[in-house]
C-alpha atoms as a PDB file:
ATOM      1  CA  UNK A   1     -11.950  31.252  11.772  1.00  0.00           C
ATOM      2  CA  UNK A   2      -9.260  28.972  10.168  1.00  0.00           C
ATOM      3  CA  UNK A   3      -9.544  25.628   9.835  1.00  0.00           C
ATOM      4  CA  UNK A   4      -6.518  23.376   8.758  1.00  0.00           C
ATOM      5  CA  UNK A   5      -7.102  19.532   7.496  1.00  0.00           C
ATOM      6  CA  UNK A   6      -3.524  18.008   7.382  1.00  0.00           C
ATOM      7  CA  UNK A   7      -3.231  14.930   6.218  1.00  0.00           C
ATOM      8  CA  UNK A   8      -0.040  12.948   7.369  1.00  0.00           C
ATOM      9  CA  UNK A   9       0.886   9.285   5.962  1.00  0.00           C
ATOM     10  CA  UNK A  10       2.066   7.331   8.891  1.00  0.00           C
ATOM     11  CA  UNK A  11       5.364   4.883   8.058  1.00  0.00           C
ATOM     12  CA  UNK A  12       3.569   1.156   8.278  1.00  0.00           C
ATOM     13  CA  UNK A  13       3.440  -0.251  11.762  1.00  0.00           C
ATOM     14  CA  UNK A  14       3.922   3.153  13.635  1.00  0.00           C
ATOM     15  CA  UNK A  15       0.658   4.735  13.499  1.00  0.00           C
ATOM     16  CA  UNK A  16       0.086   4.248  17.299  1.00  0.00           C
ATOM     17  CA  UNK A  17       3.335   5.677  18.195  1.00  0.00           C
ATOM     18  CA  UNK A  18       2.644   8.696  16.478  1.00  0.00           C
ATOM     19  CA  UNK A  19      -0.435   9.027  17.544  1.00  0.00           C
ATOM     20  CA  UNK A  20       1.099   8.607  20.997  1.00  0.00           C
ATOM     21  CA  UNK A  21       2.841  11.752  20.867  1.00  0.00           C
ATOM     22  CA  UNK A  22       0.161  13.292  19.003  1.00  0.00           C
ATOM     23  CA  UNK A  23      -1.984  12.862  21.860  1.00  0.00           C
ATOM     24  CA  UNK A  24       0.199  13.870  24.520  1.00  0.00           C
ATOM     25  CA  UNK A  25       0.874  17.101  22.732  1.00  0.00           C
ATOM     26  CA  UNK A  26      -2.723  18.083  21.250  1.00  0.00           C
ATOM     27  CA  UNK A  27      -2.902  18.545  25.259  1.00  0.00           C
ATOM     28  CA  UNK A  28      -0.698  21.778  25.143  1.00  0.00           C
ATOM     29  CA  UNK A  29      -2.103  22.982  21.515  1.00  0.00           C
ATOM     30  CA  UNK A  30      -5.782  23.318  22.648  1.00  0.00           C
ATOM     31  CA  UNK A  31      -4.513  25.564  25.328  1.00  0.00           C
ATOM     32  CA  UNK A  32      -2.961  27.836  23.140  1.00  0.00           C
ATOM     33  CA  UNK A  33      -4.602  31.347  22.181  1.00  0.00           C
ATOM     34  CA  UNK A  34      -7.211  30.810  19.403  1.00  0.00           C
ATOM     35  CA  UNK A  35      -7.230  27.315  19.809  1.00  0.00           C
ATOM     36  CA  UNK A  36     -10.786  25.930  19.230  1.00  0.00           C
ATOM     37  CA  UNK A  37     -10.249  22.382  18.108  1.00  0.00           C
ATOM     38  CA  UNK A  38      -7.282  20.033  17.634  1.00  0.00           C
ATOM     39  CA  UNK A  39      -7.716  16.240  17.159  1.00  0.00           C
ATOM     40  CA  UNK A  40      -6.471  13.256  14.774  1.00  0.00           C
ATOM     41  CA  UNK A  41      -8.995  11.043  12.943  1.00  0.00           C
ATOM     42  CA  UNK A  42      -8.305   8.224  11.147  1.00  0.00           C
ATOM     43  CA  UNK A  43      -9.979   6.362   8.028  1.00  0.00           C
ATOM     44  CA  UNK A  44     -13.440   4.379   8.960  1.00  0.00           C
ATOM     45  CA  UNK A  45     -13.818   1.240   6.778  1.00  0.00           C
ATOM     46  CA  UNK A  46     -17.131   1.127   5.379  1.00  0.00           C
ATOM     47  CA  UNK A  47     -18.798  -0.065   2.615  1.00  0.00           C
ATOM     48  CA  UNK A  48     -20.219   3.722   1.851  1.00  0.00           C
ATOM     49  CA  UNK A  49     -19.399   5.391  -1.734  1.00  0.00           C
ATOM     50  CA  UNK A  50     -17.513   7.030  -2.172  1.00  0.00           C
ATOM     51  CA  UNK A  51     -14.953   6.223   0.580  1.00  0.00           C
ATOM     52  CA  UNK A  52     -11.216   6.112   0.771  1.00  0.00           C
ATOM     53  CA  UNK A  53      -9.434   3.817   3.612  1.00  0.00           C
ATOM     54  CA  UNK A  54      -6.111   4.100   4.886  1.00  0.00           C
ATOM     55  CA  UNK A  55      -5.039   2.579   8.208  1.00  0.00           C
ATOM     56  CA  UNK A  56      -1.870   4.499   7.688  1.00  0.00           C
ATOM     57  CA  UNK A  57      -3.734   7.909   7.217  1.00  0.00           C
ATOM     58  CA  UNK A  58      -4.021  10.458  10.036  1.00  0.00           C
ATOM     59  CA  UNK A  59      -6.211  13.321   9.644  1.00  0.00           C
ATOM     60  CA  UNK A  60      -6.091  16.020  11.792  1.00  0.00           C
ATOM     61  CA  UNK A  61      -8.589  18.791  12.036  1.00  0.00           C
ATOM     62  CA  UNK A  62      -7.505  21.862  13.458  1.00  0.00           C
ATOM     63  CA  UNK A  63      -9.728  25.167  14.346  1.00  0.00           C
ATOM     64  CA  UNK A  64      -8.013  28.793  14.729  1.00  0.00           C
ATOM     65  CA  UNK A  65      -9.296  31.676  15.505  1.00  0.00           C
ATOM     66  CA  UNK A  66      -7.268  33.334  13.343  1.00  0.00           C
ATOM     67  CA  UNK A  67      -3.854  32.723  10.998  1.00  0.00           C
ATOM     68  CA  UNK A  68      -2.504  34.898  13.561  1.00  0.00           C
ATOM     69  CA  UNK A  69      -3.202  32.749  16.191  1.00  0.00           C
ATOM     70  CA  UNK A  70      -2.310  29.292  13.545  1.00  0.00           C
ATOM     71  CA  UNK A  71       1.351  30.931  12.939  1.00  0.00           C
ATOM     72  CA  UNK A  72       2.072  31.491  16.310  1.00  0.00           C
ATOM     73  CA  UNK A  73       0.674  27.751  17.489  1.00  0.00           C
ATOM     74  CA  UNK A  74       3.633  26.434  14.759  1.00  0.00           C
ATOM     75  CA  UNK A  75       6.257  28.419  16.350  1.00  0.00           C
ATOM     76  CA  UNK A  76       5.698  27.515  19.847  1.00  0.00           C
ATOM     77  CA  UNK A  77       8.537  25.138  21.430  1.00  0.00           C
ATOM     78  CA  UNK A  78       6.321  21.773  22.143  1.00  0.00           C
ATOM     79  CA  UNK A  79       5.199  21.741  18.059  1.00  0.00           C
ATOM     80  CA  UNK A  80       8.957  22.364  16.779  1.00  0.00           C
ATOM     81  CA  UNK A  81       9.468  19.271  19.515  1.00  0.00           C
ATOM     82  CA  UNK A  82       6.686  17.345  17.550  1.00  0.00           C
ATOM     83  CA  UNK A  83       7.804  18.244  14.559  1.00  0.00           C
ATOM     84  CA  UNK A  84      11.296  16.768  15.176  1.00  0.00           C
ATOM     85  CA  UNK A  85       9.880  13.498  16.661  1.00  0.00           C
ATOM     86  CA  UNK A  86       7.487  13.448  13.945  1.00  0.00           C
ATOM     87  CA  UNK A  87      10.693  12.467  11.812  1.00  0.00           C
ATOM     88  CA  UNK A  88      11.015   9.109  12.957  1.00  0.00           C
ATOM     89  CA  UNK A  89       6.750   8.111  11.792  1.00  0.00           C
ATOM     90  CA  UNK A  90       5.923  10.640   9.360  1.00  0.00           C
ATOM     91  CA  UNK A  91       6.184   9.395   5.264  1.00  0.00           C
ATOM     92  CA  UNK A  92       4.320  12.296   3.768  1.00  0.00           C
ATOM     93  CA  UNK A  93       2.478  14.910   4.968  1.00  0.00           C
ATOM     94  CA  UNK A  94      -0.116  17.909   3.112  1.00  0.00           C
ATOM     95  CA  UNK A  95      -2.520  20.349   4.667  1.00  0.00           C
ATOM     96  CA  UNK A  96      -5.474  22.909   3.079  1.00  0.00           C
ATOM     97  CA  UNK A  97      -6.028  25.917   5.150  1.00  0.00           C
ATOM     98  CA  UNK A  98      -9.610  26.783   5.280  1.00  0.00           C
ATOM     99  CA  UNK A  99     -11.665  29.545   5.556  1.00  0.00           C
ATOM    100  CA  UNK A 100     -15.423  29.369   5.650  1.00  0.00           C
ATOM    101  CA  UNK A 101     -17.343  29.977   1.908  1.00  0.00           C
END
């Protein structure tokens, strides 16, 4: 099992747009072979320590089956599509690739 955590800085005032797409296309990805889970998250404000908020933030949390199965999901032709689109919202964007301890 892989797990990704990609963290993607939203340009101010388009977070919903991108998560538009987002949406619309985590419908394909958790079809894909290997797919177990694929879904954004964002920041919860709360007065819990240690905490970090960021309404421009998106978190996604991704589960694979394998990195076999995670390099194939970033070659397919609907995530190149994202990634282009992605263009136009995206400001910064990391990930850690996860396996379990």
């Amino acid at each position: 099992m892989v797990t990704v955590i990609a963290s993607v800085t939203v340009k101010k005032g388009k977070v919903q747009e991108f998560l538009n797409g987002f949406k619309a296309n985590a419908l394909k990805v958790r079809k894909e072979p290997g797919c177990v889970e694929y879904y954004p998250n964002m920041d919860v404000k709360t007065d819990l320590l240690p905490s970090v908020f960021d309404e421009n933030v998106v978190t996604i949390i991704e589960k694979w089956e394998s990195i076999e199965a995670l390099q194939a999901h970033i070659k397919t032709p609907h995530m190149k599509e994202q990634f282009k689109r992605d263009e136009e919202f995206v400001e910064s964007m990391s990930a850690r690739l996860l396996k379990e301890a």
